[in-house]
N, C-alpha and C. Protein backbone atom coordinates (compact mmCIF):
# COMPACT_ATOMS: atom_id res chain seq x y z
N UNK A 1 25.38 5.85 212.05
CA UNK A 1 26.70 5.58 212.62
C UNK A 1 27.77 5.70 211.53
N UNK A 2 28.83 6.30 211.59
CA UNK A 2 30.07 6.71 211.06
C UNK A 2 30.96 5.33 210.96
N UNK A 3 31.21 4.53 209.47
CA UNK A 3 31.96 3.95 209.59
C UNK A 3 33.28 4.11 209.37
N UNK A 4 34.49 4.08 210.36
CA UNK A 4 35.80 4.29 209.84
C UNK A 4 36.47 3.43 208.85
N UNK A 5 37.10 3.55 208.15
CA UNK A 5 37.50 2.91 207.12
C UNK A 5 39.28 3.11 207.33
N UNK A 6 40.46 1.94 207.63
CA UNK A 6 41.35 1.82 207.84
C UNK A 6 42.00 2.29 206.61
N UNK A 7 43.28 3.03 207.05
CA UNK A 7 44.25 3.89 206.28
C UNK A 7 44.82 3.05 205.04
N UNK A 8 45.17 1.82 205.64
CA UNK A 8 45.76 1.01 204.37
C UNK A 8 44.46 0.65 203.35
N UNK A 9 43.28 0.74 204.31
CA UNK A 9 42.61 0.07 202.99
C UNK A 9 42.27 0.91 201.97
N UNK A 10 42.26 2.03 202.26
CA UNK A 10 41.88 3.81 201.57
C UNK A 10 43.16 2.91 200.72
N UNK A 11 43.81 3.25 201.14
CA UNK A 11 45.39 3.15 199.85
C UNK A 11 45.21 1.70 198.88
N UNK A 12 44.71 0.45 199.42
CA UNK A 12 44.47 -0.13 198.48
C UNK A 12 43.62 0.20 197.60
N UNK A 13 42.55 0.31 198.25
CA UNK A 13 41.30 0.85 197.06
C UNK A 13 41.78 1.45 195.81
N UNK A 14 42.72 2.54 196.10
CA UNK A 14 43.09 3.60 195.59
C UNK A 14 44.24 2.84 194.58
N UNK A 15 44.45 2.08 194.70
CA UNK A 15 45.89 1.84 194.19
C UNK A 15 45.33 0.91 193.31
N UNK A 16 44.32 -0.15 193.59
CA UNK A 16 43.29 -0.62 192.92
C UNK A 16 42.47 -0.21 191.81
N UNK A 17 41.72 1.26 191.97
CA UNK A 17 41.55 2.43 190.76
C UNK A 17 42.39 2.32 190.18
N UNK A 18 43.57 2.64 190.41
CA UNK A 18 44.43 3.47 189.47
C UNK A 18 45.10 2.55 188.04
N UNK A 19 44.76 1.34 188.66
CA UNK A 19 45.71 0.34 187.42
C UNK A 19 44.46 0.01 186.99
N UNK A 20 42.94 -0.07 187.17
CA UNK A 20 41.92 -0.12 186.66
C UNK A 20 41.76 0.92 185.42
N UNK A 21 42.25 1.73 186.01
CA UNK A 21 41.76 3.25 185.10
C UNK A 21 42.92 3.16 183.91
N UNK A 22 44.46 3.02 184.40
CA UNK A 22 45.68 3.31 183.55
C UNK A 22 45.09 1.58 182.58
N UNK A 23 44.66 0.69 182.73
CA UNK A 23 45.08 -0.34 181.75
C UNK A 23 43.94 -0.62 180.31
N UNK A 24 43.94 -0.87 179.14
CA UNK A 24 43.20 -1.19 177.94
C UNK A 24 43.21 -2.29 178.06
N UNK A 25 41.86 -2.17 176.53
CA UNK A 25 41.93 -3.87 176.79
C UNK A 25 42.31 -3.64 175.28
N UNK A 26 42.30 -5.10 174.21
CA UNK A 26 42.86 -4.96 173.18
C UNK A 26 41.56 -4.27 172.13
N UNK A 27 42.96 -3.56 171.62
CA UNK A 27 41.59 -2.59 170.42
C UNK A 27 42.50 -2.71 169.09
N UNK A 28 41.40 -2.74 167.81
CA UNK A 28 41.65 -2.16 166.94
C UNK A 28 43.35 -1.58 166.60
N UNK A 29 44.01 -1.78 165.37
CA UNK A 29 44.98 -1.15 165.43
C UNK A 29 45.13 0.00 164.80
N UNK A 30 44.00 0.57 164.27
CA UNK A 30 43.38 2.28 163.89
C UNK A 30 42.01 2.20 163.92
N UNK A 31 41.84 3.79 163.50
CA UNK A 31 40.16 3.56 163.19
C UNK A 31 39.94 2.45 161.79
N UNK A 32 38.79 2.21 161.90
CA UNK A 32 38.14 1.10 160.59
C UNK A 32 38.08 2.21 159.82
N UNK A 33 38.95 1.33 157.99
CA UNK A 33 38.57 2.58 157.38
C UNK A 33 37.17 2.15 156.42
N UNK A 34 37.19 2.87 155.29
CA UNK A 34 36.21 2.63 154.39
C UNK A 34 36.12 1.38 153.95
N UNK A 35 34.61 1.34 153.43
CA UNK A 35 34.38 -0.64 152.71
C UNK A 35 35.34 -0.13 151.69
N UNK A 36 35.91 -1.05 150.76
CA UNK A 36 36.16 -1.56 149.52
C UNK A 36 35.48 -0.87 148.64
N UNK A 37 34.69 -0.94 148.42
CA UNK A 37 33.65 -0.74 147.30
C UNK A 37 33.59 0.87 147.30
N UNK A 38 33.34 1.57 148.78
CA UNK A 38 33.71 3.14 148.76
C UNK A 38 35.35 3.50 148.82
N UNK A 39 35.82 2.43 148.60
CA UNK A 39 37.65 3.10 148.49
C UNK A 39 37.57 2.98 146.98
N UNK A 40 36.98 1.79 146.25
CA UNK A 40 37.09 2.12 144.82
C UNK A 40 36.11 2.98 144.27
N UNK A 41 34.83 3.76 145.02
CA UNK A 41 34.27 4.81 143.78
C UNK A 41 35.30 5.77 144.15
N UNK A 42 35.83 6.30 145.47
CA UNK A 42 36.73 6.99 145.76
C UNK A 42 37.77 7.37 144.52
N UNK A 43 38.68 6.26 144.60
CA UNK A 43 40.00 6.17 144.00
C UNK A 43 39.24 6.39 142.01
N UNK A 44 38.24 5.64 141.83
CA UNK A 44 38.16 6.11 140.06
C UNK A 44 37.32 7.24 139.97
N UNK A 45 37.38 8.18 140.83
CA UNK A 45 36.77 10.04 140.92
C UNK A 45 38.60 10.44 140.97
N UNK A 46 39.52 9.65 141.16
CA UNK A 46 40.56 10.71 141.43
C UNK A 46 41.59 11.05 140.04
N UNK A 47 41.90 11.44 139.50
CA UNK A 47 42.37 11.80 137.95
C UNK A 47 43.91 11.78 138.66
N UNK A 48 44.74 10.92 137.62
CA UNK A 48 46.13 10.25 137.90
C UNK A 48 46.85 11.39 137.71
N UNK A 49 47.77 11.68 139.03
CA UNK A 49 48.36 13.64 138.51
C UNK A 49 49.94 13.13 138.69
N UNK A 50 50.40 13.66 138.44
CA UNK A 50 52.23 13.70 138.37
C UNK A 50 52.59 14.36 140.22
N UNK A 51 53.73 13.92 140.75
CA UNK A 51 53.86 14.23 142.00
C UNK A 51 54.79 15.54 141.75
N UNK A 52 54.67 16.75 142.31
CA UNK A 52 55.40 17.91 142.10
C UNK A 52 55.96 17.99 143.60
N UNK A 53 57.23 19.27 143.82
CA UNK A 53 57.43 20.00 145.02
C UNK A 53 58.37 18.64 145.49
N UNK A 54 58.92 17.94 145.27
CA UNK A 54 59.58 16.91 146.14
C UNK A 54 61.14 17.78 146.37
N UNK A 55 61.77 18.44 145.63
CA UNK A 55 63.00 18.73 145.85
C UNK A 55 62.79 20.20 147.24
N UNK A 56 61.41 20.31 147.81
CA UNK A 56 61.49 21.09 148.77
C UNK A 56 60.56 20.66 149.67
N UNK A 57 60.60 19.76 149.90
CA UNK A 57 60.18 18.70 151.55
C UNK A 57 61.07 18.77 152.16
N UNK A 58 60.67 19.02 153.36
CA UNK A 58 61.55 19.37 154.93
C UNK A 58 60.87 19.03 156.24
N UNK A 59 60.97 17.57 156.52
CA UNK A 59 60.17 16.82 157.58
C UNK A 59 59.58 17.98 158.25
N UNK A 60 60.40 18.53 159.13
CA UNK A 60 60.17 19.77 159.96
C UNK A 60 58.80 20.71 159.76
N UNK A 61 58.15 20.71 158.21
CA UNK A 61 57.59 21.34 158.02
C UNK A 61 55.91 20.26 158.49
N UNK A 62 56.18 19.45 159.07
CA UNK A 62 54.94 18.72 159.53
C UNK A 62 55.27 18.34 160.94
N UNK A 63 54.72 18.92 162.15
CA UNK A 63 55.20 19.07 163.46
C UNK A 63 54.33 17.82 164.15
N UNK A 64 55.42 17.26 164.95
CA UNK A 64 55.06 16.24 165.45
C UNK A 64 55.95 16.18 166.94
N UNK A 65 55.45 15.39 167.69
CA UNK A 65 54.33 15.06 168.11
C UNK A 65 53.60 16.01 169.45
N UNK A 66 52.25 16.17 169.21
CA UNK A 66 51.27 17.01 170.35
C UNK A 66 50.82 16.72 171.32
N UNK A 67 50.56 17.29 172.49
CA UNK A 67 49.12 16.79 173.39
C UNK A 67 48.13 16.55 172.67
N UNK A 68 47.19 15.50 172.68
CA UNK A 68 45.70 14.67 171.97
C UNK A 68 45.06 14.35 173.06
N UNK A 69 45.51 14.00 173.85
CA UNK A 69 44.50 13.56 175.06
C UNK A 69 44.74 13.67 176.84
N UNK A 70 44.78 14.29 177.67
CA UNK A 70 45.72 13.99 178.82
C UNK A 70 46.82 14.35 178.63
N UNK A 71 47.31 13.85 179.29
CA UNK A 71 48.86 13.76 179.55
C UNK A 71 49.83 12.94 178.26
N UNK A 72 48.79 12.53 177.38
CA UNK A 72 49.29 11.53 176.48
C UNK A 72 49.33 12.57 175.22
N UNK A 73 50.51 12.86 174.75
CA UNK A 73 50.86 12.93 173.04
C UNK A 73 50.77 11.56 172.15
N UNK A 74 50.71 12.26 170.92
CA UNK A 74 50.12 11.63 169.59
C UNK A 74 50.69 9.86 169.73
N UNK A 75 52.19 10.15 169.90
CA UNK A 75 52.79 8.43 170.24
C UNK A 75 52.21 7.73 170.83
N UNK A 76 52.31 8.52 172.11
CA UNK A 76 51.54 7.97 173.51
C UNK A 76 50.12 7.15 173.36
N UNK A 77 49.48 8.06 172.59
CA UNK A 77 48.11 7.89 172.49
C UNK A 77 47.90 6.19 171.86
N UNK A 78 48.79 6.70 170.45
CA UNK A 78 48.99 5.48 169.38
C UNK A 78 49.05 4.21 170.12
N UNK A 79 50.54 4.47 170.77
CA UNK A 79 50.75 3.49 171.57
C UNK A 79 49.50 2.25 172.84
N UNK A 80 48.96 3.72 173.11
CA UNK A 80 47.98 2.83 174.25
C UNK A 80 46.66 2.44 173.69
N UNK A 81 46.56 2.65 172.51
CA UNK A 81 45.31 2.33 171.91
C UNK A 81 45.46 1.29 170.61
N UNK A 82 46.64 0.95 169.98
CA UNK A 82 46.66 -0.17 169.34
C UNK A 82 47.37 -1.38 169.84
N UNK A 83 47.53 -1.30 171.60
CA UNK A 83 47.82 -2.15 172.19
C UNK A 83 47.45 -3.13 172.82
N UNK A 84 47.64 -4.27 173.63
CA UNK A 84 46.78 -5.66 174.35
C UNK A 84 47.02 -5.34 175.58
N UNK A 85 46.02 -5.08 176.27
CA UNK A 85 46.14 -4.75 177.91
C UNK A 85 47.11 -4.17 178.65
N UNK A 86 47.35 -3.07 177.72
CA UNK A 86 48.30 -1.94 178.06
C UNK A 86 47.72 -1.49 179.42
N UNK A 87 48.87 -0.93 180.13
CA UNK A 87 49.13 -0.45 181.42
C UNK A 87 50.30 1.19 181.13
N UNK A 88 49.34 2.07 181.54
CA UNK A 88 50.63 2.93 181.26
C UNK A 88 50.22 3.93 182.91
N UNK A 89 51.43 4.90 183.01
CA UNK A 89 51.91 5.36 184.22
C UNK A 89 50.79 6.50 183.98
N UNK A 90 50.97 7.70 185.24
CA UNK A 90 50.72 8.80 185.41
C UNK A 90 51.30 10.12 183.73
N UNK A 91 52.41 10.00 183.21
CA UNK A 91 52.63 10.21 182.58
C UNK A 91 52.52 9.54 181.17
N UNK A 92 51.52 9.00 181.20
CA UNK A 92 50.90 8.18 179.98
C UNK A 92 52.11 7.57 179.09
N UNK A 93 53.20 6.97 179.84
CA UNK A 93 53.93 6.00 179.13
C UNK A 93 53.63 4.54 179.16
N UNK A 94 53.62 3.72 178.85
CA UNK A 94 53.12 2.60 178.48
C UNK A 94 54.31 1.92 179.31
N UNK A 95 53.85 1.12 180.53
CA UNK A 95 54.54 0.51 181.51
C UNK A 95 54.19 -1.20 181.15
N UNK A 96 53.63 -1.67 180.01
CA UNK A 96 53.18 -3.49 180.27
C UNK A 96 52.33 -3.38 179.01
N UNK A 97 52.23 -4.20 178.27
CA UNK A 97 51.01 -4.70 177.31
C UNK A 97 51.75 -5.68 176.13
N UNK A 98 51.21 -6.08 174.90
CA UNK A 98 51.77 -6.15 174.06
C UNK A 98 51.42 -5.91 172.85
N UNK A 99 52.12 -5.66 171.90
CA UNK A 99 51.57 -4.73 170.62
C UNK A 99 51.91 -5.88 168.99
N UNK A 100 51.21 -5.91 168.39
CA UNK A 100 51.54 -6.65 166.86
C UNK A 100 51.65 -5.75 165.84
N UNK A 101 52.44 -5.72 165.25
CA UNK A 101 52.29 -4.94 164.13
C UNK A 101 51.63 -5.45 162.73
N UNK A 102 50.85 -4.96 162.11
CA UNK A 102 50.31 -5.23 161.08
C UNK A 102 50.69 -5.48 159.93
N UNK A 103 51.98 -4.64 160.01
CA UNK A 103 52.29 -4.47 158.51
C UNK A 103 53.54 -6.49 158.21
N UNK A 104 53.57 -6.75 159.42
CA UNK A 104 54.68 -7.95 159.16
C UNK A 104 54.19 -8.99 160.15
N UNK A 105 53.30 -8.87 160.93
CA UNK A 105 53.05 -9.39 162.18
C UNK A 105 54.10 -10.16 163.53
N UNK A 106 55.22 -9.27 163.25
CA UNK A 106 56.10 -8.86 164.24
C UNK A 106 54.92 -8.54 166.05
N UNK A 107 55.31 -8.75 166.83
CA UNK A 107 55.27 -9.05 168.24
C UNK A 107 55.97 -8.56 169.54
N UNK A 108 55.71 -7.78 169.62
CA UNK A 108 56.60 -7.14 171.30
C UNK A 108 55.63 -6.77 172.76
N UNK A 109 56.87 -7.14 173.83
CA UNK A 109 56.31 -6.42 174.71
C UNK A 109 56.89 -5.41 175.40
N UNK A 110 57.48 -4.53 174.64
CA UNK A 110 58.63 -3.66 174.85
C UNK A 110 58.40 -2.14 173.73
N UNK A 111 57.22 -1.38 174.25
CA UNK A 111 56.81 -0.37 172.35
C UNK A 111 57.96 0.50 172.62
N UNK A 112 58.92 0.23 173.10
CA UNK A 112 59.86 1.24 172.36
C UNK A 112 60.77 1.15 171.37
N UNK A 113 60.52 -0.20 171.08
CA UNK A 113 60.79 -1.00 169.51
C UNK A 113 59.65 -0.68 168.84
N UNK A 114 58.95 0.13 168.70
CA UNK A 114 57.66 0.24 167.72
C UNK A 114 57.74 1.77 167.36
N UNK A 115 57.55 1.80 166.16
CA UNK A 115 57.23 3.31 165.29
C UNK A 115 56.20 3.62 165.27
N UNK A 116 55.27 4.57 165.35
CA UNK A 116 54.27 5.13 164.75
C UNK A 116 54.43 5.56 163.60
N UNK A 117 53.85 4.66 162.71
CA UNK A 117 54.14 4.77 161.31
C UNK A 117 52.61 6.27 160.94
N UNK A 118 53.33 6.96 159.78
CA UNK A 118 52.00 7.29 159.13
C UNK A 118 51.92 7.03 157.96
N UNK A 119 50.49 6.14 158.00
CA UNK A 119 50.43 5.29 156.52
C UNK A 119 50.62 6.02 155.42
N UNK A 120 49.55 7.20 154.57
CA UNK A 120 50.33 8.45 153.91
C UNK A 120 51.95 8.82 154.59
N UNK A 121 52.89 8.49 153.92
CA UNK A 121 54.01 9.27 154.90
C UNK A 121 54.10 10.80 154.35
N UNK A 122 54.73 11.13 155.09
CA UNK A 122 54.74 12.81 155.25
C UNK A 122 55.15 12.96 154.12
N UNK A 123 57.05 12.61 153.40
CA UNK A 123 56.70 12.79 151.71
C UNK A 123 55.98 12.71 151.10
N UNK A 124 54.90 11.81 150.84
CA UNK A 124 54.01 11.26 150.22
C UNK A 124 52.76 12.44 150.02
N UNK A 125 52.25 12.38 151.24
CA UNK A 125 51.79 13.63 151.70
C UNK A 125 51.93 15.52 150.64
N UNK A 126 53.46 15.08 151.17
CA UNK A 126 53.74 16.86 150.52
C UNK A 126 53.92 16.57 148.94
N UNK A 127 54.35 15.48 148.36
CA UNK A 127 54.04 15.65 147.05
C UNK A 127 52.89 15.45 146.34
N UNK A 128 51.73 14.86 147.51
CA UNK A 128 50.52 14.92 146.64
C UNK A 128 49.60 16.12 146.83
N UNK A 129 50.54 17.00 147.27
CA UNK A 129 49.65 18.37 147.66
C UNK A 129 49.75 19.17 148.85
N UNK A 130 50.47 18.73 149.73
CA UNK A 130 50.32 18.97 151.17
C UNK A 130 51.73 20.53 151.53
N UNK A 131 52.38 20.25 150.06
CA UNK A 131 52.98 21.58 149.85
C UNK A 131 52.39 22.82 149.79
N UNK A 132 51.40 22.88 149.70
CA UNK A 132 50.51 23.99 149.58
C UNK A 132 49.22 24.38 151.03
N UNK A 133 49.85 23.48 151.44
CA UNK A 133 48.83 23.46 153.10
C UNK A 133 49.60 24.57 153.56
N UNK A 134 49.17 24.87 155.16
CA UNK A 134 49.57 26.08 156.08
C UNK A 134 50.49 24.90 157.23
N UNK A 135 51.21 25.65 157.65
CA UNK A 135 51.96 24.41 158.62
C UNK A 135 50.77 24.07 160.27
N UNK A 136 49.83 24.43 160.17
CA UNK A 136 48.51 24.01 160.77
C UNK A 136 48.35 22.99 160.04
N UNK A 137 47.49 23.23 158.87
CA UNK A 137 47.16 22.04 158.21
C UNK A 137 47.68 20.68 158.69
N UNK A 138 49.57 21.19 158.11
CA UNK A 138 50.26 19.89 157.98
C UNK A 138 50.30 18.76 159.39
N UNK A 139 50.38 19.97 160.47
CA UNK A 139 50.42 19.53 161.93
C UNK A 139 49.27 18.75 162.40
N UNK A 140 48.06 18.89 161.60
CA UNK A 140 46.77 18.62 161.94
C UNK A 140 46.97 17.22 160.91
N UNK A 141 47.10 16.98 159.92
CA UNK A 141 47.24 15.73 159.31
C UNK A 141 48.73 15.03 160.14
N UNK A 142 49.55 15.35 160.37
CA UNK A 142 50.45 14.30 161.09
C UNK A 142 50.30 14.04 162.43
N UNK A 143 49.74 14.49 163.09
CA UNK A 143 49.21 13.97 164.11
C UNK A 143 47.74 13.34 164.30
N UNK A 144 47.02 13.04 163.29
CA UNK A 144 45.78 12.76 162.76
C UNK A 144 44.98 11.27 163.61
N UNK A 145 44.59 11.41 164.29
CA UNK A 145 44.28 9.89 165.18
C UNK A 145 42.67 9.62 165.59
N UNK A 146 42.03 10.89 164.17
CA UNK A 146 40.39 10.33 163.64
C UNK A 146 40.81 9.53 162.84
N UNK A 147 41.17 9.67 161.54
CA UNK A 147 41.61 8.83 160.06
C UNK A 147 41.88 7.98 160.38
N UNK A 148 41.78 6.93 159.44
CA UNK A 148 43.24 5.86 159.61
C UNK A 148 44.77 5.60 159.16
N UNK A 149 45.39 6.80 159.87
CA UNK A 149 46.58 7.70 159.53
C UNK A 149 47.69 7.59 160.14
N UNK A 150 47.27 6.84 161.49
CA UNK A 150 48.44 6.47 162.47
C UNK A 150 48.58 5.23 162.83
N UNK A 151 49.59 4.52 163.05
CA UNK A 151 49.20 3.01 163.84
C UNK A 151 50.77 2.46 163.84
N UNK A 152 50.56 1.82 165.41
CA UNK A 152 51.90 1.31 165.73
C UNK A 152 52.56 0.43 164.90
N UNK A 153 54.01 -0.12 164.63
CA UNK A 153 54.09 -1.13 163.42
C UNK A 153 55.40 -1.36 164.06
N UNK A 154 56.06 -2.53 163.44
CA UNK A 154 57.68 -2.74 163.88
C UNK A 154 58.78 -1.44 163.19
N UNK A 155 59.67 -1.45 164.30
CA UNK A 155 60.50 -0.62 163.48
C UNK A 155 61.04 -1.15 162.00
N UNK A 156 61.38 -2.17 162.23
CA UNK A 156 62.16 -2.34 160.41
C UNK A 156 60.97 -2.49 159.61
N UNK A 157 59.67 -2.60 159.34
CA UNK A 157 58.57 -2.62 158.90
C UNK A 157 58.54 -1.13 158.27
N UNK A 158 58.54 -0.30 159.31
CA UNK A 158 58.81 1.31 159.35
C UNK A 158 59.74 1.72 158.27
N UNK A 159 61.15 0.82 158.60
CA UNK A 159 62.37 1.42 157.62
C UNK A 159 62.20 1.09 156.37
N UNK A 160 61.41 -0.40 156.00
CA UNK A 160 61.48 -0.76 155.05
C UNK A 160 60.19 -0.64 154.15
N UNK A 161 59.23 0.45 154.96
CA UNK A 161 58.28 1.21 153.97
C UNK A 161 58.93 2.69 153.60
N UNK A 162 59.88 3.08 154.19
CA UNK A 162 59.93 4.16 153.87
C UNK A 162 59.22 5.25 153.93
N UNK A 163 59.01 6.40 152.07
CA UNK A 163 58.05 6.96 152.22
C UNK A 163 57.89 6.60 150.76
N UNK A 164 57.53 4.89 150.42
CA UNK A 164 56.94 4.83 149.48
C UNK A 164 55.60 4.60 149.41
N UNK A 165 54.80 5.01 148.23
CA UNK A 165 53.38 4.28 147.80
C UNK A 165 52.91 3.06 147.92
N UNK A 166 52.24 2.44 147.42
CA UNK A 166 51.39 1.63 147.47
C UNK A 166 52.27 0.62 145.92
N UNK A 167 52.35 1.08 145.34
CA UNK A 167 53.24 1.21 144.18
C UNK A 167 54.80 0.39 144.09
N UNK A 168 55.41 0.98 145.23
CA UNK A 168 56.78 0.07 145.46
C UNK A 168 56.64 -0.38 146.83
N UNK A 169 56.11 -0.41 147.79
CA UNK A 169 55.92 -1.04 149.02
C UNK A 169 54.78 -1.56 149.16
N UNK A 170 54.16 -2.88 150.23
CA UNK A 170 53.29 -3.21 151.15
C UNK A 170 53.18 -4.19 152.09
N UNK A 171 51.98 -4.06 152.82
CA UNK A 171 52.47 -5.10 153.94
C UNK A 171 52.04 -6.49 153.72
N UNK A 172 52.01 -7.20 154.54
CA UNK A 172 51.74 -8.52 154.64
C UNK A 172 50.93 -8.80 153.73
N UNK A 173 50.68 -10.05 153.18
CA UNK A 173 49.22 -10.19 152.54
C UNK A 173 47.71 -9.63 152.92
N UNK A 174 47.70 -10.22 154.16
CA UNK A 174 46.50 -10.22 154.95
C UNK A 174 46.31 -8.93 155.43
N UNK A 175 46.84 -7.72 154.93
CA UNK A 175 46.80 -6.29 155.89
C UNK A 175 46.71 -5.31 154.57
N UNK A 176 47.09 -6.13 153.22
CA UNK A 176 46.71 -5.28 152.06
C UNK A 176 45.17 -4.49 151.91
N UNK A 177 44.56 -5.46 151.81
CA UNK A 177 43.03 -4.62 151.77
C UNK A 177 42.61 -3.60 152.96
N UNK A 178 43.22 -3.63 153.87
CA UNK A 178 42.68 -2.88 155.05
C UNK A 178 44.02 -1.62 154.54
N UNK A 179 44.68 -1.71 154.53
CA UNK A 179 46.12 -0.69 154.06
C UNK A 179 45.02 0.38 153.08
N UNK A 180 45.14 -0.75 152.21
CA UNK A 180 44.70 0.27 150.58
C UNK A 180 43.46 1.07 150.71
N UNK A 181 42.29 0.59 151.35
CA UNK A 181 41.03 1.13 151.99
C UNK A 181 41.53 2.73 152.84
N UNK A 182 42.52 2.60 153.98
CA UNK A 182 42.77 3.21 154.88
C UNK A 182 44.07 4.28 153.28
N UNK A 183 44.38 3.97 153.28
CA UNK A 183 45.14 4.87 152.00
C UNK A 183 44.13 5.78 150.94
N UNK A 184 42.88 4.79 150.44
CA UNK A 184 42.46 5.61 149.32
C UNK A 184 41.40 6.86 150.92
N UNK A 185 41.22 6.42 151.60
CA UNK A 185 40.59 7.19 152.61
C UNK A 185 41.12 8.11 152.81
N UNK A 186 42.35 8.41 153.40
CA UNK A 186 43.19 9.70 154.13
C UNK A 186 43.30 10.42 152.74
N UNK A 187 44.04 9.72 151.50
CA UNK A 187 43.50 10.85 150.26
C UNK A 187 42.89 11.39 150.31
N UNK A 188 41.70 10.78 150.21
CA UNK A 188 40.44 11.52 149.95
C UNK A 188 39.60 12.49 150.63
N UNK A 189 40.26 12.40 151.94
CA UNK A 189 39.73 12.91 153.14
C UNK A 189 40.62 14.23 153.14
N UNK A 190 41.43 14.17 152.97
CA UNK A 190 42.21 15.32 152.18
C UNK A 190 43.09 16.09 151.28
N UNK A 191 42.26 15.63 150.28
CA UNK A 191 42.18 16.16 149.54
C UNK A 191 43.50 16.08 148.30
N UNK A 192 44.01 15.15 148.67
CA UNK A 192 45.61 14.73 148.04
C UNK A 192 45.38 14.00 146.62
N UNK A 193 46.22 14.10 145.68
CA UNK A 193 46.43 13.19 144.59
C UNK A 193 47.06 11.88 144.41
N UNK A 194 46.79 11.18 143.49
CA UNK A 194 47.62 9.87 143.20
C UNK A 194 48.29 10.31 141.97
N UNK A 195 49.26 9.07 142.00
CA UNK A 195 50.06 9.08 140.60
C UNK A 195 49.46 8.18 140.16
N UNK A 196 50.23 7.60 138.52
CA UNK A 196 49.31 6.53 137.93
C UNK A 196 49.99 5.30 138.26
N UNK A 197 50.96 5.00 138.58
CA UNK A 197 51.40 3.63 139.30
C UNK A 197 50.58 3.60 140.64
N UNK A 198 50.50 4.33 141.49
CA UNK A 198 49.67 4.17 142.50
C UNK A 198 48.75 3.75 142.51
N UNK A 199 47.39 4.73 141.73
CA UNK A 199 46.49 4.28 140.91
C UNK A 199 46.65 2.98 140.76
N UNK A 200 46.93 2.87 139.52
CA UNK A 200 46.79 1.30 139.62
C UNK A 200 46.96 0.30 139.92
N UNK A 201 48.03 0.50 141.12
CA UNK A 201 48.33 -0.79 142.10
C UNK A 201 47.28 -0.55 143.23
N UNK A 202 46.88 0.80 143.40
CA UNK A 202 45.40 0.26 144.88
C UNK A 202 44.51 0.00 143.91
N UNK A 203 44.10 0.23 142.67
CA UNK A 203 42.78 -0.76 141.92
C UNK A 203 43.10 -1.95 141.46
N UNK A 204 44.25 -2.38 141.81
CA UNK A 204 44.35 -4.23 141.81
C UNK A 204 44.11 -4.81 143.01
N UNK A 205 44.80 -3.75 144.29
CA UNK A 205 44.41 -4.44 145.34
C UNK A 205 42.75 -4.52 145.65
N UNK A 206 42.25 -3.57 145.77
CA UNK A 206 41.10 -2.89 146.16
C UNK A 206 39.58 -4.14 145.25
N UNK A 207 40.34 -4.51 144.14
CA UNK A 207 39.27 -5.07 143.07
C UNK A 207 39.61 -6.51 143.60
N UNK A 208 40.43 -6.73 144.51
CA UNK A 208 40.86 -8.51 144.86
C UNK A 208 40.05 -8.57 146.30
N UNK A 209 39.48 -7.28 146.94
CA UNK A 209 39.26 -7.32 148.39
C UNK A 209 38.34 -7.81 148.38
């Protein structure tokens, strides 16, 4: 026997899926990067180099932001994945959740007060080498959301890292060791240099973790 199934309830069901499917639960605010112990054999294999090419950085030359998943670009993505029971639309905008930022532990439920910071920033980036990439390359590291390269943060957190090092900026206490780990990582992962203030401000942090 054929059971009919009433019109409204088809539509609840359905409407039921859909905020099932659109909502997260709370995750991680990047990937986990390296232990400690592999950020420091890392960082004392890397020979302290001088930063070149800065008087010809041109944001532009690192293209942002892509399709990564769905309907969701690189923000998008950021957004719904370092968030608390995010809810986002058909167009993968983020309609409800709330987000902390790491670097100050700032609080919203509103991410359009939130930056996607990239921890290497893009200067940073092109003077430790990234001048010499293909603008693939560069596109492929700034939109980067294997590494731990992207992650939501407050805007003035954002302004007030700039695009400095490790060296003249950092975050909170409690977000240093996970920072410096996730820093000597994306180096290393490609293939970038340090300076020697750098250097030796992630082997103070890194040796306290």
């Amino acid at each position: 026997m054929r059971v009919r199934i009433p019109a409204t309830l088809l539509a609840t069901i359905a409407l039921t899926v859909a905020a099932v499917t659109l909502a997260t639960p709370a995750q991680a605010a990047l990937p986990t990067p390296i232990a400690a112990s592999t950020a420091r054999s890392y960082l004392s294999g890397m020979t302290a180099t001088a930063e070149t090419h800065g008087d010809t950085y041109d944001r532009s030359l690192f293209p942002t932001w892509i399709a990564i998943e769905g309907n969701c670009n690189t923000r998008e993505f950021v957004i719904r994945r370092d968030g608390t029971n995010v809810v986002t639309n058909n167009a993968c905008t983020a309609t409800s959740g709330s987000w902390t930022s790491p670097y100050d532990g700032v609080t919203t439920t509103n991410p359009s007060t939130f930056d996607i910071d990239h921890l290497i920033p893009l200067h940073e980036a092109w003077v430790s080498g990234a001048w010499a990439w293909t603008t693939d390359q560069r596109k492929g590291f700034a939109n980067d959301v294997n590494d731990p390269q992207l992650l939501a943060v407050s805007a003035s957190s954002n302004r007030s890292k700039g695009d400095r090092d490790p060296a003249k900026w950092l975050p909170q206490a409690s977000y240093r060791c996970t920072y410096a780990r996730a820093w000597v990582q994306v180096k290393h992962d490609y293939k970038m240099t340090v300076d020697s203030a750098e250097k030796t401000a992630l082997t103070s942090i890194l040796n306290g973790c």
